[in-house]
Protein backbone atom coordinates (compact mmCIF):
# COMPACT_ATOMS: atom_id res chain seq x y z
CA UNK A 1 153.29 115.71 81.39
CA UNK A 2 152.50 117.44 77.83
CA UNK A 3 152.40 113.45 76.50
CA UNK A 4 149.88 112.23 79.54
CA UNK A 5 147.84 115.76 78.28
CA UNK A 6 147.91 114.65 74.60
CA UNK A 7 147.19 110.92 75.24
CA UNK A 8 143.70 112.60 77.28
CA UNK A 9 142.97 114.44 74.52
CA UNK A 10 143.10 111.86 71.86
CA UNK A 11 141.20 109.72 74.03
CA UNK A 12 138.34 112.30 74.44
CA UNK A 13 138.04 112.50 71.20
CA UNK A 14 138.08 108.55 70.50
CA UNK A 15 135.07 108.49 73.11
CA UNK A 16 133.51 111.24 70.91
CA UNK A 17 133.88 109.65 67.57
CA UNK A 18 132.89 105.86 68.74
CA UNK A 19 129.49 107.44 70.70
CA UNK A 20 128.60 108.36 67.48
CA UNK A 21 128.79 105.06 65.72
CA UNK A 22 127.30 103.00 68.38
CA UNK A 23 129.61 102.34 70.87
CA UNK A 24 128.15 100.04 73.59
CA UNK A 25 127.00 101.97 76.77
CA UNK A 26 126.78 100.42 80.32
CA UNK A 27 123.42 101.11 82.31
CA UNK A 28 123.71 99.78 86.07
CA UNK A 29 121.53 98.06 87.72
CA UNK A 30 121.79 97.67 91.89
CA UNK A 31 119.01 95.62 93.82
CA UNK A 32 119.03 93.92 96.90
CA UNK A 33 118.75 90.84 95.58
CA UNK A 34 119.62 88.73 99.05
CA UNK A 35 118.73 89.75 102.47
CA UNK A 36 115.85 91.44 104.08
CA UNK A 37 114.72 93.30 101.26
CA UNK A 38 115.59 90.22 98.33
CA UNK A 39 111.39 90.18 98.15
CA UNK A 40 111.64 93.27 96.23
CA UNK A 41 114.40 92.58 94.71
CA UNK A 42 113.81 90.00 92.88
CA UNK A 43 110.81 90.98 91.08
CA UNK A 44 112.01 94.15 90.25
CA UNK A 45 114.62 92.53 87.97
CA UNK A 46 112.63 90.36 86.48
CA UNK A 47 110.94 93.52 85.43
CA UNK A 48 114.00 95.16 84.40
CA UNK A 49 115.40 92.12 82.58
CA UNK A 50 111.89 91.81 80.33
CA UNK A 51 112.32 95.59 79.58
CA UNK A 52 115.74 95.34 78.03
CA UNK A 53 114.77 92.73 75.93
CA UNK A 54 111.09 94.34 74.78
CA UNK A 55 111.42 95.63 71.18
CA UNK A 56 111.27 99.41 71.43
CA UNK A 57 108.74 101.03 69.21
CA UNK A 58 110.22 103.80 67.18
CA UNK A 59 114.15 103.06 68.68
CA UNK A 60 117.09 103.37 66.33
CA UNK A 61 119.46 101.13 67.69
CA UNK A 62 122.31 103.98 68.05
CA UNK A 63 123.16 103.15 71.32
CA UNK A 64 123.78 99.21 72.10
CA UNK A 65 123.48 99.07 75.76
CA UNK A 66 124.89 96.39 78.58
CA UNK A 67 123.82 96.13 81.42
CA UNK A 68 125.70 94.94 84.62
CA UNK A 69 123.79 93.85 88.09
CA UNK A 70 124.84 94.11 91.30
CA UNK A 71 123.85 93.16 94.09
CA UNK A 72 123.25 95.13 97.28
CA UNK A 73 122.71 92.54 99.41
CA UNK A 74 120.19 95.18 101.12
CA UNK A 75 122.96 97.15 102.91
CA UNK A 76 123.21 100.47 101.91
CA UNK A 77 127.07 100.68 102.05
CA UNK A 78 126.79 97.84 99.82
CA UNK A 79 124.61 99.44 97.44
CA UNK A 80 126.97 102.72 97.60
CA UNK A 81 130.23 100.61 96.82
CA UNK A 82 127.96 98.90 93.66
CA UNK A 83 127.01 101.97 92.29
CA UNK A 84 130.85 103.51 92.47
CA UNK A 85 131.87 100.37 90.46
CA UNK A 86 128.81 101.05 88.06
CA UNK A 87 129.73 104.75 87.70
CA UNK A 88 134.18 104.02 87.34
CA UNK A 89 132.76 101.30 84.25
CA UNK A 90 131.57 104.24 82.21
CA UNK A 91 127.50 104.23 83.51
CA UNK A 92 126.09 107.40 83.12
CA UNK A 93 122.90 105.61 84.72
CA UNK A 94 122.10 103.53 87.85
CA UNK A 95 118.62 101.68 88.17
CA UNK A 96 118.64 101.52 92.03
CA UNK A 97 118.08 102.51 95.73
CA UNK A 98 115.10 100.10 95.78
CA UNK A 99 114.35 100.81 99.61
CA UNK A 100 114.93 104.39 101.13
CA UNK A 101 117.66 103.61 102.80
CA UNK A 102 119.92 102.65 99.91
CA UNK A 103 118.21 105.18 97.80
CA UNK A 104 119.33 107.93 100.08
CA UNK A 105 122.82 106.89 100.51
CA UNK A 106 123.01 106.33 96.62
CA UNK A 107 121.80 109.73 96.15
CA UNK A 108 124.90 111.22 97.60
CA UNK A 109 126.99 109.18 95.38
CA UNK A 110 125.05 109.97 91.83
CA UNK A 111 125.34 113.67 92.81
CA UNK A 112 128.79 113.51 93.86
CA UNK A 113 129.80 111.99 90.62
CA UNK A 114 127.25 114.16 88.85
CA UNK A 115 125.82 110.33 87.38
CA UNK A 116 122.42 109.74 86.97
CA UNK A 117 120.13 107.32 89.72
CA UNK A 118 116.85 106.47 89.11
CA UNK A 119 114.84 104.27 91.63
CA UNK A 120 112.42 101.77 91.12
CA UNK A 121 110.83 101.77 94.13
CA UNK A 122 111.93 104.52 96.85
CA UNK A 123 109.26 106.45 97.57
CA UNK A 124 110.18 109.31 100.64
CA UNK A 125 109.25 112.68 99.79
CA UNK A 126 112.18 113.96 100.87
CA UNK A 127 114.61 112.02 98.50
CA UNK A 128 113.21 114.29 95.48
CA UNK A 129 114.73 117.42 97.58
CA UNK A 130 118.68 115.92 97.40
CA UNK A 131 119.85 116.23 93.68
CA UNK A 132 118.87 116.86 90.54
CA UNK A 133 120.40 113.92 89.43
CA UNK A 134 117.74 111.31 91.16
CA UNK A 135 114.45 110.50 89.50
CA UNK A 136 112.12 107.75 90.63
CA UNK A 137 108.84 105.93 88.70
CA UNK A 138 107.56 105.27 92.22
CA UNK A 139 104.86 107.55 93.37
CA UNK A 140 105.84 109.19 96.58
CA UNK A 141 104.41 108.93 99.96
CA UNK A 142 103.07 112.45 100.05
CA UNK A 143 100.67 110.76 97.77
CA UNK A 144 100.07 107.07 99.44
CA UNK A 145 99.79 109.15 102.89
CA UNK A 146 97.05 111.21 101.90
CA UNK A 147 94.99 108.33 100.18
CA UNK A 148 95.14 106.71 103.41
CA UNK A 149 94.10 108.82 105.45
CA UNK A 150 91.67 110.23 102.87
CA UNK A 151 90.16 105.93 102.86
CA UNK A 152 89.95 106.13 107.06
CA UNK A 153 89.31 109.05 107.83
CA UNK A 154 86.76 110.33 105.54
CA UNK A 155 85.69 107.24 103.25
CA UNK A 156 85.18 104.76 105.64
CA UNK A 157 84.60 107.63 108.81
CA UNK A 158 86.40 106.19 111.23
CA UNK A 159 88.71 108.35 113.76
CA UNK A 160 90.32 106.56 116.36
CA UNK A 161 93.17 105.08 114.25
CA UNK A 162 95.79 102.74 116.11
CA UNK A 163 99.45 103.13 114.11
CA UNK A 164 101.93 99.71 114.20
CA UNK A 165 105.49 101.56 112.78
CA UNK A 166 108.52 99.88 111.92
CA UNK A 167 111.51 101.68 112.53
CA UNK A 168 113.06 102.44 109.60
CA UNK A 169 113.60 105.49 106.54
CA UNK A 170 110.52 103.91 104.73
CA UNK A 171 108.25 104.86 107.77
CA UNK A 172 110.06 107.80 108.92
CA UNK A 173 109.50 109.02 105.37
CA UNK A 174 105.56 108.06 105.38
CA UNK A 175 104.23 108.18 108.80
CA UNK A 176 104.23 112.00 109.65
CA UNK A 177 102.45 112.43 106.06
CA UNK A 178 99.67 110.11 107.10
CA UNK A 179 99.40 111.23 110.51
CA UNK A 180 99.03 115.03 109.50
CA UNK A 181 96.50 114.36 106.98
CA UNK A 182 94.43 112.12 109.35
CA UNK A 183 94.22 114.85 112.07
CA UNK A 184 93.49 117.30 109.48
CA UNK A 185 90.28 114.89 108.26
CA UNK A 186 89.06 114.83 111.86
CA UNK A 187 90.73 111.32 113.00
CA UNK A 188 93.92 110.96 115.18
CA UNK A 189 96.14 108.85 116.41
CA UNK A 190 95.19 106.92 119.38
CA UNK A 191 98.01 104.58 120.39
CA UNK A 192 101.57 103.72 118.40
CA UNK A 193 103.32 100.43 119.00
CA UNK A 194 106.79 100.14 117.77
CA UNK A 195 106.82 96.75 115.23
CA UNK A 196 110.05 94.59 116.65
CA UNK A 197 109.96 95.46 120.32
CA UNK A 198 109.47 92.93 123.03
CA UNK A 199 105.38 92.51 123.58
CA UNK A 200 104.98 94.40 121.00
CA UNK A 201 101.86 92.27 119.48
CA UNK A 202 100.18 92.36 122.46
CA UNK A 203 100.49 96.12 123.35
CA UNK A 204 98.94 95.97 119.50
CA UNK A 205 96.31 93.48 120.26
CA UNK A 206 95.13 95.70 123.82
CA UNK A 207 95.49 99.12 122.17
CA UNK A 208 93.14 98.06 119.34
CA UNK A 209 90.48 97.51 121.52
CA UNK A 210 89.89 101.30 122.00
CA UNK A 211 90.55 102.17 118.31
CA UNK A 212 88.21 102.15 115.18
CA UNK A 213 91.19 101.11 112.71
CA UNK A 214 94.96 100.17 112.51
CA UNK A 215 97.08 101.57 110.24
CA UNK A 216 100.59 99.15 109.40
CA UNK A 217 103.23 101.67 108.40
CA UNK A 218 106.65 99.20 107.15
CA UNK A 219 107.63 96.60 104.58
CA UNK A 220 106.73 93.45 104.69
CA UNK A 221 107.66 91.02 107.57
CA UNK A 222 106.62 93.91 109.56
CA UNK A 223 102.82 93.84 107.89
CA UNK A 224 102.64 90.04 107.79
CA UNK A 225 103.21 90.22 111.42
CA UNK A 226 100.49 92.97 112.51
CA UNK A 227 97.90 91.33 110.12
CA UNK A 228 98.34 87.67 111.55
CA UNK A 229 98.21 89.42 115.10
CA UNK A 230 94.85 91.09 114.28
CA UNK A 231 93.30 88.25 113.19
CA UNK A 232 94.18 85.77 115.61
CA UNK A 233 92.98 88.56 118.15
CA UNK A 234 89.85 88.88 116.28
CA UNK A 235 89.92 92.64 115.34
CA UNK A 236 87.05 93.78 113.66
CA UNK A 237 87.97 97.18 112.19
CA UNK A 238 89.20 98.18 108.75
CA UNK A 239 93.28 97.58 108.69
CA UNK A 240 95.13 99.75 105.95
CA UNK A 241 98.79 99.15 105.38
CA UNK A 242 101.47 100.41 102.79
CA UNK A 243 101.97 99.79 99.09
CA UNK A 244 105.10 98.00 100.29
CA UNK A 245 102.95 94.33 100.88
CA UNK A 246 102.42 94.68 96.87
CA UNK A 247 104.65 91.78 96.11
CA UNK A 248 103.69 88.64 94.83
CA UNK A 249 105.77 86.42 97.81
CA UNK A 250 104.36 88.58 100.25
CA UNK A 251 100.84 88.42 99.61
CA UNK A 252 101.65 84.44 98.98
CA UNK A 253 102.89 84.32 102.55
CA UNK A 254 100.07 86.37 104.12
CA UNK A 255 97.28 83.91 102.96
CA UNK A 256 94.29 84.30 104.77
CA UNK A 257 95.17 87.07 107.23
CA UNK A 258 95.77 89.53 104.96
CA UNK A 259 92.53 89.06 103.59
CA UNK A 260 90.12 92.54 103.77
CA UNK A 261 93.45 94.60 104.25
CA UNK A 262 93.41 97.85 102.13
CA UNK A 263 96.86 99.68 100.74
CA UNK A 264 96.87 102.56 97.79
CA UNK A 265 98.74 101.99 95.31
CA UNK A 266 99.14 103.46 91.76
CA UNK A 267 96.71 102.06 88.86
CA UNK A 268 98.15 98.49 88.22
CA UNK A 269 95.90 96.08 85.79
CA UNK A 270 98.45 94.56 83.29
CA UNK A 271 95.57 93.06 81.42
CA UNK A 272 94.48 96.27 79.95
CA UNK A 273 95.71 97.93 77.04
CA UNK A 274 98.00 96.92 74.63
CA UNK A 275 101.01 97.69 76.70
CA UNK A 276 99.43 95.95 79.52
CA UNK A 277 98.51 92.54 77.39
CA UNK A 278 102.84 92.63 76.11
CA UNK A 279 103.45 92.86 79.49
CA UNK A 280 101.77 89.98 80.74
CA UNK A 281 102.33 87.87 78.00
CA UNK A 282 105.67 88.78 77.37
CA UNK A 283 106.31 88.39 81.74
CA UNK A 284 104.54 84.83 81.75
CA UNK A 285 106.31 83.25 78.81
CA UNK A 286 109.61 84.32 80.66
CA UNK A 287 108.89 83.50 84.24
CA UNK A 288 105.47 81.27 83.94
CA UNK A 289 104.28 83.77 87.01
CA UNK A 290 102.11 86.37 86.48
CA UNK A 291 103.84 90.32 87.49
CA UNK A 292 103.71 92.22 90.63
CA UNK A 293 103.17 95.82 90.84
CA UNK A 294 107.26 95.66 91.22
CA UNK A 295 107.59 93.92 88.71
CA UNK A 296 105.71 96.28 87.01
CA UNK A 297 107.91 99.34 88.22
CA UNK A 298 111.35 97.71 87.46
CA UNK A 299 110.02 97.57 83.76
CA UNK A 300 108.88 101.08 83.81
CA UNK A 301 111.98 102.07 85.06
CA UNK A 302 113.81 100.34 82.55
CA UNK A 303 111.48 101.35 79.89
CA UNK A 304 112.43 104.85 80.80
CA UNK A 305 116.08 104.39 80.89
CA UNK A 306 115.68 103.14 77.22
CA UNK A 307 113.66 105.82 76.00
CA UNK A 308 115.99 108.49 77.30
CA UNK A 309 119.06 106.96 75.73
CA UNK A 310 117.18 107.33 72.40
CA UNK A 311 115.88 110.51 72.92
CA UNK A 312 119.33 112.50 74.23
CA UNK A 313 120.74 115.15 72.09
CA UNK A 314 124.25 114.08 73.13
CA UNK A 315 125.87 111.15 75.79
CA UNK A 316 126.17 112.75 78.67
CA UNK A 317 124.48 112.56 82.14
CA UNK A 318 123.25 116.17 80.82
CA UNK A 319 122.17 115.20 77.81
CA UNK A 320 120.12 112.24 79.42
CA UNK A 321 119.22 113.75 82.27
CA UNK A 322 117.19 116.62 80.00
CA UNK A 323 115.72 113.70 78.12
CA UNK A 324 114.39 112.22 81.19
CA UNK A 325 113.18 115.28 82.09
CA UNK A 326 111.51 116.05 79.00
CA UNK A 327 110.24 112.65 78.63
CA UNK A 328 106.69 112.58 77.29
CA UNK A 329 104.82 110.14 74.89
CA UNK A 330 106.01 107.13 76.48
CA UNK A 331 103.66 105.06 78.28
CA UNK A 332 105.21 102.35 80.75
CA UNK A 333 102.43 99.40 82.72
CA UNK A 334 101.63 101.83 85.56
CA UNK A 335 101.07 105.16 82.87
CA UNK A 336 102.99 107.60 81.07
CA UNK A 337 106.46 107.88 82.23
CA UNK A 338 106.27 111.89 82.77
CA UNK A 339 108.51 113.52 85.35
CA UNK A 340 107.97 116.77 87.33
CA UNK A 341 111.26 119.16 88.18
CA UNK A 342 112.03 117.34 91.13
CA UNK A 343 112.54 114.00 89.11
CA UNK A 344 109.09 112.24 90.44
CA UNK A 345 106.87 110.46 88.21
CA UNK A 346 103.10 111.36 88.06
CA UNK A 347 101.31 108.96 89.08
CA UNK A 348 97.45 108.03 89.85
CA UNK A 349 96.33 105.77 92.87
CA UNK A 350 93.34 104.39 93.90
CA UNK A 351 92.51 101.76 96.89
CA UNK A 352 93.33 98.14 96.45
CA UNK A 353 91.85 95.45 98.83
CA UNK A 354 93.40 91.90 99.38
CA UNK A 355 91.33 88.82 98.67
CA UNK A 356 92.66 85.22 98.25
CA UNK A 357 96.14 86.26 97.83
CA UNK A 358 95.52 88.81 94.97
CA UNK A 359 94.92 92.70 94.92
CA UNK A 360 91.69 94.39 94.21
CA UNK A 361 90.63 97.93 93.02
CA UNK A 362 88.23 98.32 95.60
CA UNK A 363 85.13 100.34 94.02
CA UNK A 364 83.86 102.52 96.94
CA UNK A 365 87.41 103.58 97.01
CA UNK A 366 87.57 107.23 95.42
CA UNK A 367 90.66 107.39 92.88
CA UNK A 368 93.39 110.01 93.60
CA UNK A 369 94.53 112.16 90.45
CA UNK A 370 97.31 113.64 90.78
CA UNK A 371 101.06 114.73 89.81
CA UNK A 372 103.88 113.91 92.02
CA UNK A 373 104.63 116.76 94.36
């Protein structure tokens, strides 16, 4: 027993010594890279794959990182077991929990082994509430439910607003945000048809007949659906729908019927800036396609992985958790990667509209400004 003690002790203080002279760190990275959610997936690690090879103004090179991928294969379980592996190889980080789902499950795991997660793309307000060991550069939905309402019910005055839901965390997380602030702007709720149950595009196609709008609360084969339904019915009202049909496949897919649709979603125009011109130079020489806005966020949230590993006082989840935290100066493709107490990013939206398979700030759209709550 006193040998196995020493042996631990020596070790320790191996670790200590070779963190010091540049001892190659593992960062995780879990995405669902295959099945439902593989839309997101994959452009999120195209992100994160351009960020870790982007020079890094100002960094030292003290800490020579690897980074592993895994694959969730969009099953939360999945995405657990992943990050356990990640986290028993020495990762005192995991880029992950792309949907809500596997964000919340992964949440339990990061706290329980007291190991940093930080999401690309999760965006339920609640998931800022479980640890202090989760951060996100997504905005959350407290913030995408109130722009959309805000667009309805006061922008564009309409009140009689027809919700299609998809069951799922995503929605669970969103709805009652967009609800309560649409009520509170004088509009409600006039009908809600569950997305995936039998009929259910017809039950859309007769309750929009006594509404002024339809909001599409899901992810994506869920919004393609309710936007093809609407206009082969013919509807005539203003449709507004989640950040979540922001990818480049999706919007591919949608064609013509997503055409007119409005989402909010945070400040995305790679072709401004400096850091914005890199980007989309640096994305189209790699891929020949031009980024997503999750493309976009898996580079952020790379960027800020990076910038925390050169910024910690000491390698630790502590010491990089406090330099996330205390993150400021850096500025990622969607804005300065700035976090509030809770881990969220601060973030700006404004209203996009679809046209021709591309997003659009839409002008009579007022911007939102403000920090994550």
């Amino acid at each position: 027993m006193q040998s196995s003690c020493a042996l631990r002790v020596l070790w320790a203080a191996v670790l200590a010594v070779t963190a010091g002279c540049g001892q190659r760190l593992v960062v995780g990275v879990v995405l669902p890279e295959t099945g439902s959610a593989a839309v997101y997936g994959a452009s999120l690690r195209s992100g994160i794959e351009l960020a870790f090879e982007t020079p890094l103004p100002g960094a030292t090179g003290l800490h020579r990182v690897t980074v592993e991928y895994r694959d969730s294969g969009s099953d939360p379980a999945r995405a657990v077991a992943a990050a356990e592996a990640l986290y028993d190889r020495g990762a005192l980080v995991v880029i992950g929990g792309a949907t809500t789902s596997e964000a919340r499950a992964m949440i339990a795991t990061a706290d329980r082994r007291e190991r940093l997660l930080l999401s690309p793309s999760a965006s339920a307000p609640e998931l800022s509430r479980i640890s202090p060991y989760f951060f996100r550069v997504y905005p959350s939905d407290e913030l995408e439910g109130v722009a959309a309402a805000d667009l309805l019910a006061v922008t564009l005055s309409v009140q009689r607003v027809v919700v299609v839901e998809e069951e799922n965390d995503y929605s669970r997380g969103l709805l009652p945000v967009f609800v309560a602030e649409l009520t509170s702007r004088g509009g409600r709720m006039v009908a809600s048809i569950h997305a995936g149950e039998d009929g259910w595009q017809r039950s859309l196609m007769v309750a929009a007949r006594g509404a002024d709008a339809v909001y599409v609360c899901g992810y994506g084969d869920a919004i393609l659906e309710a936007l093809r339904t609407l206009r082969v019915g013919s509807f005539g009202g203003p449709v507004c729908t989640t950040s979540a049909i922001g990818s480049s496949a999706l919007l591919q897919r949608a064609g013509r019927f997503a055409d007119g649709a409005y989402l909010p979603l945070a400040t995305f125009d790679p072709a401004t800036g400096p850091i914005g011109h890199d980007f989309i130079a640096r994305y189209q020489g790699k891929y020949g396609l031009l980024p997503d806005v999750y493309a976009a966020h898996g580079f952020d949230a790379a960027l800020a992985v990076r910038a925390a590993l050169e910024r910690a006082s000491q390698r630790s989840s502590a010491g990089l958790r406090e330099a996330l935290r205390s993150l400021a100066g850096v500025s990622g493709v969607m804005g300065e990667l700035t976090f509030d107490e809770r881990g969220n990013v601060h973030r700006r939206l404004v209203i996009y509209r679809i046209r021709g398979g591309r997003l659009e700030a839409w002008q009579r759209g007022p911007a939102k400004e403000a920090g994550a709550r």
